[in-house]
C-alpha atoms as a PDB file:
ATOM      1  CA  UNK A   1       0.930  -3.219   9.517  1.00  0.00           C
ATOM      2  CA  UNK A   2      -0.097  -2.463  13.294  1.00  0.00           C
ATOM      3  CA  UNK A   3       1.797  -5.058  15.829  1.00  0.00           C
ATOM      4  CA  UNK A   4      -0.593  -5.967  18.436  1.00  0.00           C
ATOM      5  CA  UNK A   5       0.821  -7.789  21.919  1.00  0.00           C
ATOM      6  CA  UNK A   6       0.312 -11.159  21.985  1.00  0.00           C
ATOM      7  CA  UNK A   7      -0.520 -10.678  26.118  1.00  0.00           C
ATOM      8  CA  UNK A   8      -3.728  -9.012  24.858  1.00  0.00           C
ATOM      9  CA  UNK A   9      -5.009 -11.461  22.295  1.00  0.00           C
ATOM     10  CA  UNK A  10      -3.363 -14.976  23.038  1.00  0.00           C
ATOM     11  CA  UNK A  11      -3.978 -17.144  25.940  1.00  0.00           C
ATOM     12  CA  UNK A  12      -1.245 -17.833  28.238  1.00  0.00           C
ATOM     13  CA  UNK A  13      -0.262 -21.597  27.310  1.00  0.00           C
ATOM     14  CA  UNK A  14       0.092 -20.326  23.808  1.00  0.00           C
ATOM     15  CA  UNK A  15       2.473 -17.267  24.745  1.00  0.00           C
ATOM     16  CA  UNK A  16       4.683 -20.009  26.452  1.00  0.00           C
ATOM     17  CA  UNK A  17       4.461 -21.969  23.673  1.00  0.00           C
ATOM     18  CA  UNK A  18       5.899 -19.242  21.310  1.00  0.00           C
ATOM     19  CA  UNK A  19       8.638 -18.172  24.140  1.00  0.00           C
ATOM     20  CA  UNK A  20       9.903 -21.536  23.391  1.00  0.00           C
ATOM     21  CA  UNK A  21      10.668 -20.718  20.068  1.00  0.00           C
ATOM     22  CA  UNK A  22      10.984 -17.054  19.478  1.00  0.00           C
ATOM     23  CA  UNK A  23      11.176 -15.600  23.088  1.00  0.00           C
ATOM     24  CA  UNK A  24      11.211 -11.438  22.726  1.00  0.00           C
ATOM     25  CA  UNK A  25      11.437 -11.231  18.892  1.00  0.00           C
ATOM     26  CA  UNK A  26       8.793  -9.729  16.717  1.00  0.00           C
ATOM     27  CA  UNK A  27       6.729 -12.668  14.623  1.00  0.00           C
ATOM     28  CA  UNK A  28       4.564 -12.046  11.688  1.00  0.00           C
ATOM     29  CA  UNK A  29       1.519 -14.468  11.448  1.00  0.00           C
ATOM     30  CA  UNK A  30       0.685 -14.920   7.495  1.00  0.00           C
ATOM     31  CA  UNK A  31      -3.189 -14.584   7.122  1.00  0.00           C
ATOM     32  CA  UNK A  32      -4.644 -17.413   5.968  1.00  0.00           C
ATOM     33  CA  UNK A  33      -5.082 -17.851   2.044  1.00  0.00           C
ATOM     34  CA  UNK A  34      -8.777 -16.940   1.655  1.00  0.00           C
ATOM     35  CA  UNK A  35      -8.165 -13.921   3.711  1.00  0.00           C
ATOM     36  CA  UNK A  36      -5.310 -12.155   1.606  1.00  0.00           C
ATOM     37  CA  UNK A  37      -5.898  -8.542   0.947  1.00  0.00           C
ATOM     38  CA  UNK A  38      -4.231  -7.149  -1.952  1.00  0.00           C
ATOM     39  CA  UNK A  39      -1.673  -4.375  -1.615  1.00  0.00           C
ATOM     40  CA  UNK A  40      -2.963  -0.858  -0.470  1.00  0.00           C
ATOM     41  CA  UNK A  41      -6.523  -2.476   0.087  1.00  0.00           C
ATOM     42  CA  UNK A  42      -6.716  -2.139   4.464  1.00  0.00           C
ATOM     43  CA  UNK A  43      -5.115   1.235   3.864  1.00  0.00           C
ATOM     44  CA  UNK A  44      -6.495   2.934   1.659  1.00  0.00           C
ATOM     45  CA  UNK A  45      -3.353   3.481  -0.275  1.00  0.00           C
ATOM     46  CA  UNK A  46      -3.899   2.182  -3.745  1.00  0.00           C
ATOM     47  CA  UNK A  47      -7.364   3.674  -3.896  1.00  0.00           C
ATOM     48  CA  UNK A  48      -5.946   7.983  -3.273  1.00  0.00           C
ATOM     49  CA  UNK A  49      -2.951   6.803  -6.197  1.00  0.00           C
ATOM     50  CA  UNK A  50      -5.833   5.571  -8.285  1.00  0.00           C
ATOM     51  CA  UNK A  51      -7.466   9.109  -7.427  1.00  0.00           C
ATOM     52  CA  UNK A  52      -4.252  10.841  -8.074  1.00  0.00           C
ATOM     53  CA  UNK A  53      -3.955   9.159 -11.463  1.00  0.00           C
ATOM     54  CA  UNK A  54      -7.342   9.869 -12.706  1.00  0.00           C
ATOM     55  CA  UNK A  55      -6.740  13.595 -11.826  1.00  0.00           C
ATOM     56  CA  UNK A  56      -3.236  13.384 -14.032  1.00  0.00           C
ATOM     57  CA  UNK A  57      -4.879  11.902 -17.214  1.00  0.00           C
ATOM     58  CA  UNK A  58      -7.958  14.832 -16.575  1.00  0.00           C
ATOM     59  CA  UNK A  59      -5.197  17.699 -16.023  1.00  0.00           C
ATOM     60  CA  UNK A  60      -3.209  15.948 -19.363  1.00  0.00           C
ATOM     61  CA  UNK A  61      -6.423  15.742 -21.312  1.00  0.00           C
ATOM     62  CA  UNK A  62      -7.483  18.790 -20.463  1.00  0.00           C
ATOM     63  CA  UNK A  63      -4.365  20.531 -22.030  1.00  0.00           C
ATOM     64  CA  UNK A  64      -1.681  21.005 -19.579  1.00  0.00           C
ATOM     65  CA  UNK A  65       1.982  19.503 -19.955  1.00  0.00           C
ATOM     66  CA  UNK A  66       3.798  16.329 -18.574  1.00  0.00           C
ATOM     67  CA  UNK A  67       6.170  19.005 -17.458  1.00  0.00           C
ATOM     68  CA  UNK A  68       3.263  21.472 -15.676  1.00  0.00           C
ATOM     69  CA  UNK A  69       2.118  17.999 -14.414  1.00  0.00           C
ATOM     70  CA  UNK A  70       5.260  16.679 -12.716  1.00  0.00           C
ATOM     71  CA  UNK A  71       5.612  19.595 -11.026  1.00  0.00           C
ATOM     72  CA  UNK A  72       2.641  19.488  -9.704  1.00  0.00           C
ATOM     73  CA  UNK A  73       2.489  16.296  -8.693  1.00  0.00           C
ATOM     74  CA  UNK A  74       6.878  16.472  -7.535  1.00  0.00           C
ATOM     75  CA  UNK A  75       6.856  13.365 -10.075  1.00  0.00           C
ATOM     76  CA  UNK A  76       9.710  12.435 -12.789  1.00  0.00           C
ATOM     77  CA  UNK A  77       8.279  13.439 -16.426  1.00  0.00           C
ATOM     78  CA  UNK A  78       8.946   9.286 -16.858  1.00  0.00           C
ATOM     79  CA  UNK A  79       6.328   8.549 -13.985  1.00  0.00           C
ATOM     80  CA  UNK A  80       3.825  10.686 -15.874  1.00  0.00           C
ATOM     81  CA  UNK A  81       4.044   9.577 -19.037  1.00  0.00           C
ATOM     82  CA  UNK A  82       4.213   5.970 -17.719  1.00  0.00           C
ATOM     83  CA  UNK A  83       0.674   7.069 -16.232  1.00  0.00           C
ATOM     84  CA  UNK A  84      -0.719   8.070 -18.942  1.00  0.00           C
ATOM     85  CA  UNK A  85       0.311   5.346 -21.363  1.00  0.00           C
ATOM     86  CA  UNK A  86      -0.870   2.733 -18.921  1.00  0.00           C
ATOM     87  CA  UNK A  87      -4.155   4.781 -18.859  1.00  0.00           C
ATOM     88  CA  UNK A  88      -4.455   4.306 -22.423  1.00  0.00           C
ATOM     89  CA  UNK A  89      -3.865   0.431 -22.603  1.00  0.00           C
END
């Protein structure tokens, strides 16, 4: 999450109004319900592990081994087996 300063987006009665109540502390504004993002949506994150993933199962299917694999990917055998089953559900 990027912090942006309130002296660039707020008006001036409303940073006074917040310097009543938190004055020099960071404050996190909760977006409103309809505008929620999931989890790795703004970033980007989820969709390269969702890449990553697809290349495991292809690399797995394709013949090589959960060891090869973790190597490759500096993952625990457990987190690529765990990908593949959930692949397969």
């Amino acid at each position: 999450m990027k912090y942006e300063n309130a002296n660039d987006i707020l008006p001036l009665h409303i940073i006074e109004m917040l310097q009543e109540y938190v004055d020099g502390k960071y404050l996190y504004i909760p977006r409103k319900e309809n505008n929620k993002k999931s989890w790795g949506e703004e970033s980007g994150f989820r969709q390269e592990l969702n890449n990553r993933n697809r290349k495991i199962i292809e690399e797995y299917n394709n013949g090589k081994t959960v060891k090869e694999i973790s190597q490759n990917y500096y993952l625990t055998e457990h987190s690529i087996r765990r990908i593949i089953r959930d692949n397969n559900k």
